[in-house]
C-alpha atoms as a PDB file:
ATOM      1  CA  UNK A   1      85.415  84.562  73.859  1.00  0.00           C
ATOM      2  CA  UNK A   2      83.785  86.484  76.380  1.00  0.00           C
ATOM      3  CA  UNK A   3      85.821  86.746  79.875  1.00  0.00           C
ATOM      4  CA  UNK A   4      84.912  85.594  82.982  1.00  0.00           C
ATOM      5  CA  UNK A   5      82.486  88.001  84.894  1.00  0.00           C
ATOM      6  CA  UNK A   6      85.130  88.563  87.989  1.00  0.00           C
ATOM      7  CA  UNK A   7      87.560  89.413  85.433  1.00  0.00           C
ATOM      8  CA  UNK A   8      85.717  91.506  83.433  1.00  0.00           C
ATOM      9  CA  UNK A   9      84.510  93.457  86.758  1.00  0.00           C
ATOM     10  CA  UNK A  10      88.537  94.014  87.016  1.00  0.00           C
ATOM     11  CA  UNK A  11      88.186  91.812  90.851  1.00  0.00           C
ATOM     12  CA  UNK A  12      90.316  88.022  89.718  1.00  0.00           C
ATOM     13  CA  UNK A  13      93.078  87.539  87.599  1.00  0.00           C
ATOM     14  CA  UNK A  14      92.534  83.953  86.434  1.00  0.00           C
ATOM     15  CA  UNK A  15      95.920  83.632  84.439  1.00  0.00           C
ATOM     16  CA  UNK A  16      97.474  84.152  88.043  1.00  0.00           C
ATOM     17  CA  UNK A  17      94.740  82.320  90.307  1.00  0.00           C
ATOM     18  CA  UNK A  18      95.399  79.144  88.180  1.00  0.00           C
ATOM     19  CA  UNK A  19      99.097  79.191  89.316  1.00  0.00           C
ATOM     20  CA  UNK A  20      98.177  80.044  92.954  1.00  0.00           C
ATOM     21  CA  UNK A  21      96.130  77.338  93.841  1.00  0.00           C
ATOM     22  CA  UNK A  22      97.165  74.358  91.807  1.00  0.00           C
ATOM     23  CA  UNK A  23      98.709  71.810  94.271  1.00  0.00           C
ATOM     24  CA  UNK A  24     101.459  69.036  93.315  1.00  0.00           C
ATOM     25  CA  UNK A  25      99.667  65.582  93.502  1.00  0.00           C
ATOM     26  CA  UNK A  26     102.656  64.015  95.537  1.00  0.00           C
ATOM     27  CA  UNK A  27     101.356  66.716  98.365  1.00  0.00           C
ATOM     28  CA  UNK A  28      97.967  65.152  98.455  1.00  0.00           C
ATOM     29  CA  UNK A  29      95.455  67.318 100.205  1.00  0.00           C
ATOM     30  CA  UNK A  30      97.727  69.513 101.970  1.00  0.00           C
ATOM     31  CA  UNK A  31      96.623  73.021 101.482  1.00  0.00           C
ATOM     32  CA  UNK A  32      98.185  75.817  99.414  1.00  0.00           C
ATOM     33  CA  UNK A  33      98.490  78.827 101.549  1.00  0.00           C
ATOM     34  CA  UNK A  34      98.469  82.168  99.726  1.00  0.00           C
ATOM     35  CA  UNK A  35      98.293  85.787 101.204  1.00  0.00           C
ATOM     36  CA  UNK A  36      95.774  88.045  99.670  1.00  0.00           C
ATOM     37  CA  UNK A  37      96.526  91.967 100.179  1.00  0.00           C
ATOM     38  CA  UNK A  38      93.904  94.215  98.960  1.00  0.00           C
ATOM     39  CA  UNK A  39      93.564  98.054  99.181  1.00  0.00           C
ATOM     40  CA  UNK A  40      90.212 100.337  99.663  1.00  0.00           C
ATOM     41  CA  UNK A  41      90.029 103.988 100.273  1.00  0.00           C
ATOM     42  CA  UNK A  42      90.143 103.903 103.860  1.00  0.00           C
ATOM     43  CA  UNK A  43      91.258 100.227 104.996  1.00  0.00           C
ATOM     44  CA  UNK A  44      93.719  97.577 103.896  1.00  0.00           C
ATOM     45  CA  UNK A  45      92.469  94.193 104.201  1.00  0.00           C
ATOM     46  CA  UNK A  46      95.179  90.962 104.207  1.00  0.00           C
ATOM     47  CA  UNK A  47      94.285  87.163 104.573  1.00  0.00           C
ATOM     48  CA  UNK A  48      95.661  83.843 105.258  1.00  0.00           C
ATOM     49  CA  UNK A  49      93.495  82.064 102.046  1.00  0.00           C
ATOM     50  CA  UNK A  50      93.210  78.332 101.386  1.00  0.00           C
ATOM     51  CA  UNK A  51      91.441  76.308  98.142  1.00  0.00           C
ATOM     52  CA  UNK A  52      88.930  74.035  98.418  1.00  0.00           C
ATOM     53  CA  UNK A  53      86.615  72.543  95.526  1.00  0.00           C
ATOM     54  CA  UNK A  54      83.745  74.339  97.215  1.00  0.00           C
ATOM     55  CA  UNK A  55      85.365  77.876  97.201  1.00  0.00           C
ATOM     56  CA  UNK A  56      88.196  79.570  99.297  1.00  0.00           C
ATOM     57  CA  UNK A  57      88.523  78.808 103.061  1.00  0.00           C
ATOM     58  CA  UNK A  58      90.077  82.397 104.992  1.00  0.00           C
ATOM     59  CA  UNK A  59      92.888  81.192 107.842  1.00  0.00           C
ATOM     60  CA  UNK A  60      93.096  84.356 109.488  1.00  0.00           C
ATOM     61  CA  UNK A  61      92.795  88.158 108.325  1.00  0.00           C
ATOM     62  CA  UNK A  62      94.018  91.709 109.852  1.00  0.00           C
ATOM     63  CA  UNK A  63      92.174  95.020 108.428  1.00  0.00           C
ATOM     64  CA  UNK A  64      94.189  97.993 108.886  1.00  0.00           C
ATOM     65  CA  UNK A  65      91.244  99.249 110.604  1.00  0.00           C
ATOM     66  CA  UNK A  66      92.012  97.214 113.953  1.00  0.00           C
ATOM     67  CA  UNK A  67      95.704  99.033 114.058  1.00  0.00           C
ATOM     68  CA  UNK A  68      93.990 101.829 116.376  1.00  0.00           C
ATOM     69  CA  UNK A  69      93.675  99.455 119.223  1.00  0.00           C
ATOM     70  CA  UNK A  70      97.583  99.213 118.946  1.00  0.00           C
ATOM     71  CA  UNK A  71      97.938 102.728 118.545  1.00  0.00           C
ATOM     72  CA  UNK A  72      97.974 103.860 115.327  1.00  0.00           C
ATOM     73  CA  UNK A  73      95.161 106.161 114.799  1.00  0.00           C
ATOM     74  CA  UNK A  74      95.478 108.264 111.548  1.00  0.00           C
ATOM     75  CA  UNK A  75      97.103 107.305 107.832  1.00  0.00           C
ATOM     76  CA  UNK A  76      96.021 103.677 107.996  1.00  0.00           C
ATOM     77  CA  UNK A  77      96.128 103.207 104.165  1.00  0.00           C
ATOM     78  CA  UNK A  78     100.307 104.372 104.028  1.00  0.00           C
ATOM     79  CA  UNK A  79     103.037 102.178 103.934  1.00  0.00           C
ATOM     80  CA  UNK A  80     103.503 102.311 107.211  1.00  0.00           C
ATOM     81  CA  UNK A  81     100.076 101.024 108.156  1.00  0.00           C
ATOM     82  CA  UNK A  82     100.289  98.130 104.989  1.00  0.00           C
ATOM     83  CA  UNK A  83     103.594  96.973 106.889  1.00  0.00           C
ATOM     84  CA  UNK A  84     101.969  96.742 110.196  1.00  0.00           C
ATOM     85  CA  UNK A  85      98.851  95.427 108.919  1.00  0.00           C
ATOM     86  CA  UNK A  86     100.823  92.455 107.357  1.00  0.00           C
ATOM     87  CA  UNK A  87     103.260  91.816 110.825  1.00  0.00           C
ATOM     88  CA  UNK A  88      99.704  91.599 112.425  1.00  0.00           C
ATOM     89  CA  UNK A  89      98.538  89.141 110.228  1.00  0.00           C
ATOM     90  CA  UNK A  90     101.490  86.933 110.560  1.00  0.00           C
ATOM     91  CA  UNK A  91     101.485  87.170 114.344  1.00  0.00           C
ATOM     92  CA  UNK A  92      97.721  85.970 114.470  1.00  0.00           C
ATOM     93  CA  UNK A  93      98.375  82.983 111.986  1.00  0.00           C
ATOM     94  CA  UNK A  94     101.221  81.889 114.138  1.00  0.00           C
ATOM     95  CA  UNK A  95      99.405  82.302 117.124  1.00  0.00           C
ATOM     96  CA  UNK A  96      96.463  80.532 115.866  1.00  0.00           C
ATOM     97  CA  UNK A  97      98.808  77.770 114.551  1.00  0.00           C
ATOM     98  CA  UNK A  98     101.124  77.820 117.755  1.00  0.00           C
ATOM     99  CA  UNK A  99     104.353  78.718 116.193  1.00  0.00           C
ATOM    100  CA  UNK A 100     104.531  82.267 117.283  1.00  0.00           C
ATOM    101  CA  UNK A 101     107.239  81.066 120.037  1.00  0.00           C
ATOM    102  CA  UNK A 102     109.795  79.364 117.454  1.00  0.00           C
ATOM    103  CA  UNK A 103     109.119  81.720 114.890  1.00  0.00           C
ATOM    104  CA  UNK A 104     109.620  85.574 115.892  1.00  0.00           C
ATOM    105  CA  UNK A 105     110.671  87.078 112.695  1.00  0.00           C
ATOM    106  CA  UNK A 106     112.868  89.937 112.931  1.00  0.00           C
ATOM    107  CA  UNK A 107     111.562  91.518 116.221  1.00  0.00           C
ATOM    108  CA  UNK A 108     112.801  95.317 115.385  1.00  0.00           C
ATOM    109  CA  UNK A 109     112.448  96.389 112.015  1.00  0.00           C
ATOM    110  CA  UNK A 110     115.895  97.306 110.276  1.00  0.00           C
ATOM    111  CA  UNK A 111     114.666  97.310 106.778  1.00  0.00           C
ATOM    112  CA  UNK A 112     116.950  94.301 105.602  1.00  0.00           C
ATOM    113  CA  UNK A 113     116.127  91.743 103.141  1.00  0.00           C
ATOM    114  CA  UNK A 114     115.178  88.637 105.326  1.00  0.00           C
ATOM    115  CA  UNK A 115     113.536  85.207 104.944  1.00  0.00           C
ATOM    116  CA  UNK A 116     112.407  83.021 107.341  1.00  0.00           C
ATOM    117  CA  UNK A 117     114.380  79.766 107.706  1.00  0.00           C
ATOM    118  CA  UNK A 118     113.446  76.454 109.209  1.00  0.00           C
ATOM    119  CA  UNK A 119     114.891  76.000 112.937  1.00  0.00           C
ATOM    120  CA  UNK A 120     116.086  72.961 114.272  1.00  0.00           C
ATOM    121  CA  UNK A 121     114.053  71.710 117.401  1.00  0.00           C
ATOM    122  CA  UNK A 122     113.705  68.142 119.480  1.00  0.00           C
ATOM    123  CA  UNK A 123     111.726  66.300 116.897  1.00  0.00           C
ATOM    124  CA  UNK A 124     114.225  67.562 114.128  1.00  0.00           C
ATOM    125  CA  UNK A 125     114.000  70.133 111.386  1.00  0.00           C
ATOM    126  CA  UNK A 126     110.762  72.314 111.525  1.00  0.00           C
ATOM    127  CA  UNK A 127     110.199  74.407 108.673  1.00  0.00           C
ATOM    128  CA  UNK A 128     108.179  77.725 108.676  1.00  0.00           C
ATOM    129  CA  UNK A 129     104.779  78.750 107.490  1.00  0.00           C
ATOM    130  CA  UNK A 130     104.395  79.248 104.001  1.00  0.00           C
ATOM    131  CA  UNK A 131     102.066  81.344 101.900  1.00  0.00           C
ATOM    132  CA  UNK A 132     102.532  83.159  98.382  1.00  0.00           C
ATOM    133  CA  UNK A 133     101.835  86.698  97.915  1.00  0.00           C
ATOM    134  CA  UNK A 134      98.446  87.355  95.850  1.00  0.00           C
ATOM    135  CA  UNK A 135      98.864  90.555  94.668  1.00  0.00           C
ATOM    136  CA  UNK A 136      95.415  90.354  92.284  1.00  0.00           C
ATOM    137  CA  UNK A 137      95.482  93.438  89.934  1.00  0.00           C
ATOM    138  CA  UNK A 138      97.127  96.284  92.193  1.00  0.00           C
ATOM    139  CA  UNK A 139     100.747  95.302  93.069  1.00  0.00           C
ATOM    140  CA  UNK A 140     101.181  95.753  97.084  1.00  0.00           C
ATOM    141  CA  UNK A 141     104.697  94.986  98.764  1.00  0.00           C
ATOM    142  CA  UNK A 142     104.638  96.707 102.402  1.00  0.00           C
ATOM    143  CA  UNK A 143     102.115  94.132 104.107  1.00  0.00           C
ATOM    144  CA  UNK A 144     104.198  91.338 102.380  1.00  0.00           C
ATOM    145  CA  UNK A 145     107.385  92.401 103.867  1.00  0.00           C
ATOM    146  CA  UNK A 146     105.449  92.814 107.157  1.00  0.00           C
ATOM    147  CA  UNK A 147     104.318  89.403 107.348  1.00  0.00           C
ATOM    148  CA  UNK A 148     107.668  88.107 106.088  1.00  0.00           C
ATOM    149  CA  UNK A 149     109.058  90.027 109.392  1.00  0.00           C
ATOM    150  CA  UNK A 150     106.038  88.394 111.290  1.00  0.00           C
ATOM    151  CA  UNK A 151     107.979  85.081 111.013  1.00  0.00           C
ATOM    152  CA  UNK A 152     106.110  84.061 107.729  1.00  0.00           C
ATOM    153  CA  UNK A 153     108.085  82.392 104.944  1.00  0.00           C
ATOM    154  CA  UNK A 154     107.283  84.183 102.133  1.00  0.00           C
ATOM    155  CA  UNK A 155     109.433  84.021  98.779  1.00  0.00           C
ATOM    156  CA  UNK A 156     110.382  87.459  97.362  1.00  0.00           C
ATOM    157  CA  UNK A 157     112.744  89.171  96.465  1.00  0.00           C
ATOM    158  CA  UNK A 158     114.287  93.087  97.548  1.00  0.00           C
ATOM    159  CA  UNK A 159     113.447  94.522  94.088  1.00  0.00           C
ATOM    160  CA  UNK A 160     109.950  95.542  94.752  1.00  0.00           C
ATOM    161  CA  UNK A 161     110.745  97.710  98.030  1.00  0.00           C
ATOM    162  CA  UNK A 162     111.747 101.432  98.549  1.00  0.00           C
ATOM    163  CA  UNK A 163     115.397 101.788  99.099  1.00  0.00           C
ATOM    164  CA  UNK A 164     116.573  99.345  95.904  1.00  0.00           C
ATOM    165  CA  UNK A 165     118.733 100.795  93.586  1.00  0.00           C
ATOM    166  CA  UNK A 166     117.999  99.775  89.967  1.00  0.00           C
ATOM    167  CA  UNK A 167     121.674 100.208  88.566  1.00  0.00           C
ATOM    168  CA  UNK A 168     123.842  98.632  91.693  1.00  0.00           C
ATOM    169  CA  UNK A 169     121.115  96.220  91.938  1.00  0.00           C
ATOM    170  CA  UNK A 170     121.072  96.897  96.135  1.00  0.00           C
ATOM    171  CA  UNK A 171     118.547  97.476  98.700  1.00  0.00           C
ATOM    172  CA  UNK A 172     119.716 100.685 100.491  1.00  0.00           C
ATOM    173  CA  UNK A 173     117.731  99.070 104.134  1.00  0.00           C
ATOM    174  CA  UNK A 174     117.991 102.758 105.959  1.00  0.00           C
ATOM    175  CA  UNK A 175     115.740 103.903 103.387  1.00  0.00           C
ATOM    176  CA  UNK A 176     113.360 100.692 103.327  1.00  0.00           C
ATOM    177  CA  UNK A 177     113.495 101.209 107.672  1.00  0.00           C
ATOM    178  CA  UNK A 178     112.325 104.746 107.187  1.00  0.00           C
ATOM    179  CA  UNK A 179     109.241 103.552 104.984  1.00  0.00           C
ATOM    180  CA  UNK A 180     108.564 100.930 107.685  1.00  0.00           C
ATOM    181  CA  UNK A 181     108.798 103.387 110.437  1.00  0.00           C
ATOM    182  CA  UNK A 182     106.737 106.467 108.096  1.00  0.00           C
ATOM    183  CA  UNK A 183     109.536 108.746 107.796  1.00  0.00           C
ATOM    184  CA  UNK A 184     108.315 108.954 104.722  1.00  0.00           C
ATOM    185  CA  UNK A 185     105.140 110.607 105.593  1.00  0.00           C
ATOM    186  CA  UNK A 186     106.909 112.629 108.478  1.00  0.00           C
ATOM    187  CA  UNK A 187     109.039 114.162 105.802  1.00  0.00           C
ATOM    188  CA  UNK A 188     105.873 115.226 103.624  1.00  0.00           C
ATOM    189  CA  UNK A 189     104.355 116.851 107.030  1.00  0.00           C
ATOM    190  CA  UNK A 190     107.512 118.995 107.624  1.00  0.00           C
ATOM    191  CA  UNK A 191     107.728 120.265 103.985  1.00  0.00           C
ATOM    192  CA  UNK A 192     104.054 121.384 103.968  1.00  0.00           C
ATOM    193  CA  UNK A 193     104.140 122.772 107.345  1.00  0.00           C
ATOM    194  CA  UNK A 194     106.946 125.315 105.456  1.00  0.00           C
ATOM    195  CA  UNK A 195     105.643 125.531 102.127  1.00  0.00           C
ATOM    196  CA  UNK A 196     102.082 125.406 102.625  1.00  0.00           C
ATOM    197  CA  UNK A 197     100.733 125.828 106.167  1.00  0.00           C
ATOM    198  CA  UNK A 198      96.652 126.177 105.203  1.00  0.00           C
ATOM    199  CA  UNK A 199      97.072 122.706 103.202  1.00  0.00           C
ATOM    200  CA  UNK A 200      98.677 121.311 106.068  1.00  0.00           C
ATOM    201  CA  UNK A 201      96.007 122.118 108.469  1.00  0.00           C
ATOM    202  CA  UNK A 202      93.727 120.659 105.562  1.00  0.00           C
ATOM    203  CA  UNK A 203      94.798 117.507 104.690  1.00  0.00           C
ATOM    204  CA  UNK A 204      96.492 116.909 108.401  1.00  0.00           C
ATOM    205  CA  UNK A 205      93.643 117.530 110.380  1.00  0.00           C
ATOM    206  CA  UNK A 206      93.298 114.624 112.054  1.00  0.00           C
ATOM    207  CA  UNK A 207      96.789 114.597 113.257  1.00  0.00           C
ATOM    208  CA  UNK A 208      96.642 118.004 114.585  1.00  0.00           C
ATOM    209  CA  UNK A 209      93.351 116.877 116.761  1.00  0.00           C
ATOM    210  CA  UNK A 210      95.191 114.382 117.883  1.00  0.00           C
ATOM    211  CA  UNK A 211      98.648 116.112 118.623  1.00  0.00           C
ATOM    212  CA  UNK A 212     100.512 114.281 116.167  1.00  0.00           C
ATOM    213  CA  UNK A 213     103.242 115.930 115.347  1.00  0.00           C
ATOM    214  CA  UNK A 214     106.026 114.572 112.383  1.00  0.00           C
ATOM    215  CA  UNK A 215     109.080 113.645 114.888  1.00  0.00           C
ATOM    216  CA  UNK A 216     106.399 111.419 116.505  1.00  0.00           C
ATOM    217  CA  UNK A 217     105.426 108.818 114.039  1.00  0.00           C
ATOM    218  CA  UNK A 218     108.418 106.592 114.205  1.00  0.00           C
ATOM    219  CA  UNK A 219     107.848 106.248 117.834  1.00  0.00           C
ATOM    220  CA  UNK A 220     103.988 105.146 117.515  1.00  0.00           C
ATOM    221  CA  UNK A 221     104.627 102.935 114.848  1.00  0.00           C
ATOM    222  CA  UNK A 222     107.703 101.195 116.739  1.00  0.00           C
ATOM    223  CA  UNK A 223     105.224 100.556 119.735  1.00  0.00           C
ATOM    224  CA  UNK A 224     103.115  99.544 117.844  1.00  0.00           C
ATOM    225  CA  UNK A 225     104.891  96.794 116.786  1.00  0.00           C
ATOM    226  CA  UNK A 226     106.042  95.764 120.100  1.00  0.00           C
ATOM    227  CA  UNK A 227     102.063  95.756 120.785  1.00  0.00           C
ATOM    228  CA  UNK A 228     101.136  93.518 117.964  1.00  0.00           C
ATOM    229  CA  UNK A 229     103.775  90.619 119.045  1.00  0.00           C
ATOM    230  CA  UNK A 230     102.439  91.045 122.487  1.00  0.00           C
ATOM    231  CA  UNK A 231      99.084  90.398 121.576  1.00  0.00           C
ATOM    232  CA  UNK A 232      97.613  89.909 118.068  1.00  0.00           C
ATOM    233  CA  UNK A 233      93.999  89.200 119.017  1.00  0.00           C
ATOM    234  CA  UNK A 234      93.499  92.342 121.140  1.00  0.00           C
ATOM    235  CA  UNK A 235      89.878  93.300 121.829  1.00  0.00           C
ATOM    236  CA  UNK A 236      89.335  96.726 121.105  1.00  0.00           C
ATOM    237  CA  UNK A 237      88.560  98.519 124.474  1.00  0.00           C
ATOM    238  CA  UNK A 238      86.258 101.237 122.840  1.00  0.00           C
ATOM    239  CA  UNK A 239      83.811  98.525 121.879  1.00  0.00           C
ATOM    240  CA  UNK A 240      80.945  97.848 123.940  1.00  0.00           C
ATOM    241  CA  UNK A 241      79.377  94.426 124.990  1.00  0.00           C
ATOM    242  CA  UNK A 242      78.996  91.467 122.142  1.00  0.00           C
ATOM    243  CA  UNK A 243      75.534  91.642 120.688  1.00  0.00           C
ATOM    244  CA  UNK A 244      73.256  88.243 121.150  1.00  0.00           C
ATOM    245  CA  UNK A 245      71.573  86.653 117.819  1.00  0.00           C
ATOM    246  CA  UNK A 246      68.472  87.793 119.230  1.00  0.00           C
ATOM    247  CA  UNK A 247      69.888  91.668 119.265  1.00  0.00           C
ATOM    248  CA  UNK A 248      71.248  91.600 116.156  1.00  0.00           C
ATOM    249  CA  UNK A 249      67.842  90.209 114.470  1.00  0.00           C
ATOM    250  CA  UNK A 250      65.521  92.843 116.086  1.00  0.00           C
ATOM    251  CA  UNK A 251      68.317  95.291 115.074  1.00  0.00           C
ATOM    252  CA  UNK A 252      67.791  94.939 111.448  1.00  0.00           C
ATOM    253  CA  UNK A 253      64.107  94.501 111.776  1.00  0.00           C
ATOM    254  CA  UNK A 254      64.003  98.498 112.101  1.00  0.00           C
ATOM    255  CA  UNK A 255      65.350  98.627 108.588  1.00  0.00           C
ATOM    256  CA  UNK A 256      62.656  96.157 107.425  1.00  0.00           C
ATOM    257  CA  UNK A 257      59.727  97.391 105.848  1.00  0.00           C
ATOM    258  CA  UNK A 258      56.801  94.999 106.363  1.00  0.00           C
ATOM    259  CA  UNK A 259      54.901  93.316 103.474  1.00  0.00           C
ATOM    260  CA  UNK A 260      51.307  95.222 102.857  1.00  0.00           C
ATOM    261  CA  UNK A 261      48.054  92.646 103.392  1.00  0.00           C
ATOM    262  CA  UNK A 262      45.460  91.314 100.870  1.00  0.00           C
ATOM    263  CA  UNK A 263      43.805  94.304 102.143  1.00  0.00           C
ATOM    264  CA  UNK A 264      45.679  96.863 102.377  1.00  0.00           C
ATOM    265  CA  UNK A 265      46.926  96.676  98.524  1.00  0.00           C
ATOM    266  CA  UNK A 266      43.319  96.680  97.382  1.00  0.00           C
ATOM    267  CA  UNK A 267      42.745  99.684  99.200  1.00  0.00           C
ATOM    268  CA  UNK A 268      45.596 101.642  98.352  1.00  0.00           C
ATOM    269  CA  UNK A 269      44.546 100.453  94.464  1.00  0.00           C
ATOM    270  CA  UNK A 270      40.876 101.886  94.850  1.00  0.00           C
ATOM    271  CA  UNK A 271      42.756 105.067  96.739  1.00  0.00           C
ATOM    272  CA  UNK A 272      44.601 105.538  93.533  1.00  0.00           C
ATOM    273  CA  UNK A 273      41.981 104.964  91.291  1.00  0.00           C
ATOM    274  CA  UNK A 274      39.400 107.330  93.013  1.00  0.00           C
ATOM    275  CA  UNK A 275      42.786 109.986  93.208  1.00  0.00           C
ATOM    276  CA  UNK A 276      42.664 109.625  89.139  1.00  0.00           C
ATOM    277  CA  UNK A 277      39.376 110.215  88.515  1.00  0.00           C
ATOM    278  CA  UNK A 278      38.471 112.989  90.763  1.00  0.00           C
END
């Protein structure tokens, strides 16, 4: 039996998708919420996705690529970056949804195993957002556990994350708070700069143009949390003015080559014929 084309291309696991998206029938047409987390060289991309009959329906997203406006310039495909690429996501959903005021998460990363429970309010119980982690064919953890901090509910467990010890069956959080905050990479930047100082310069370029240095990344990534509950939808200030319809169609006329006339194919035949018999 030959396998679906998505599958074979390696992009849906079917076997998984099945169990994502099927809905009780005592829930009727309320939608079943699932976050998708995927990884490409040089972005992370997370959703908010929905099923419908006529395809998936996308909530909200956050690209790791927006995480510069909230100050996190360089290593935006680390842990670090998946974690705050996730708490970004959650903050916009909630926002969008207008629950980010009873549902904060855990506002200061400590690295501890947390869930988010329902709160009791004036019209009674109100339970949290809920969305199941689609991890597809590449197994990602750090933007779950950032959108479980968001204020998401999410149901996991501590097994997947740095810091859990196999044989006392523990999460060691000091650990897990260090991957959250990327003392994981700062570590890696110190024992280069010793060991190795021209592979440093090499494959830390960026940070050095930007003064980075290793005792600094726990204090941009902290802000940078404090930046994305502020304000999840932040415009980013090096972008200029929103292009019209009409820009954006005479923009990728440029790229279009016109279609030769009636005429101008019969003359670039007789051009070619006269070119093959001279």
């Amino acid at each position: 039996q030959t396998k679906y084309r998505r599958r074979r291309e390696g992009k849906t696991d079917y076997y998984a998708r099945k169990r994502l998206i099927t809905q009780a029938k005592n829930k009727y047409n309320a939608p079943k919420y699932r976050m998708v987390v995927r990884f490409t060289n040089r972005d992370i991309v997370t959703q908010i996705v929905y099923s419908e009959v006529t395809g998936d329906k996308v909530l909200a997203s956050a690209y790791a690529h927006e995480l510069p406006r909230y100050g996190i310039d360089q290593g935006l495909t680390n842990w670090a970056a998946a974690y705050a690429t996730g708490l970004l996501l959650a903050r916009r959903v909630l926002k969008k949804l207008n629950l980010d005021e009873q549902f904060k998460g855990v506002e200061e990363a400590d690295g501890e195993h947390t869930l988010t429970e329902a709160i009791e309010t004036e019209d009674g119980e109100r339970r949290p957002f809920k969305a199941f982690l689609d991890v597809g064919l590449v197994r990602v953890f750090a933007a779950m556990k950032g959108a479980s901090d968001g204020g998401i509910f999410i149901p996991h467990s501590e097994r997947r994350f740095p810091g859990y010890d196999i044989e006392s069956e523990e999460l060691d959080a000091e650990t897990l708070k260090g991957y959250i905050h990327g003392s994981h990479v700062s570590e890696y930047m110190e024992t280069l700069a010793d060991e190795d100082e021209e592979r440093y310069k090499s494959q830390f370029i960026k940070y050095i143009e930007n003064e980075i240095d290793a005792g600094d990344l726990e204090e941009i990534y902290a802000d940078a949390h404090k930046a994305i509950r502020e304000d999840p939808f932040k415009a980013d200030e090096n972008a200029g003015p929103k292009k019209t319809k009409e820009e954006w169609k005479a923009e990728s006329k440029k790229y279009k080559v016109a279609p030769l006339t009636r005429e101008q194919r019969k003359a670039r035949v007789e051009e070619k014929i006269r070119q093959l018999a001279a």
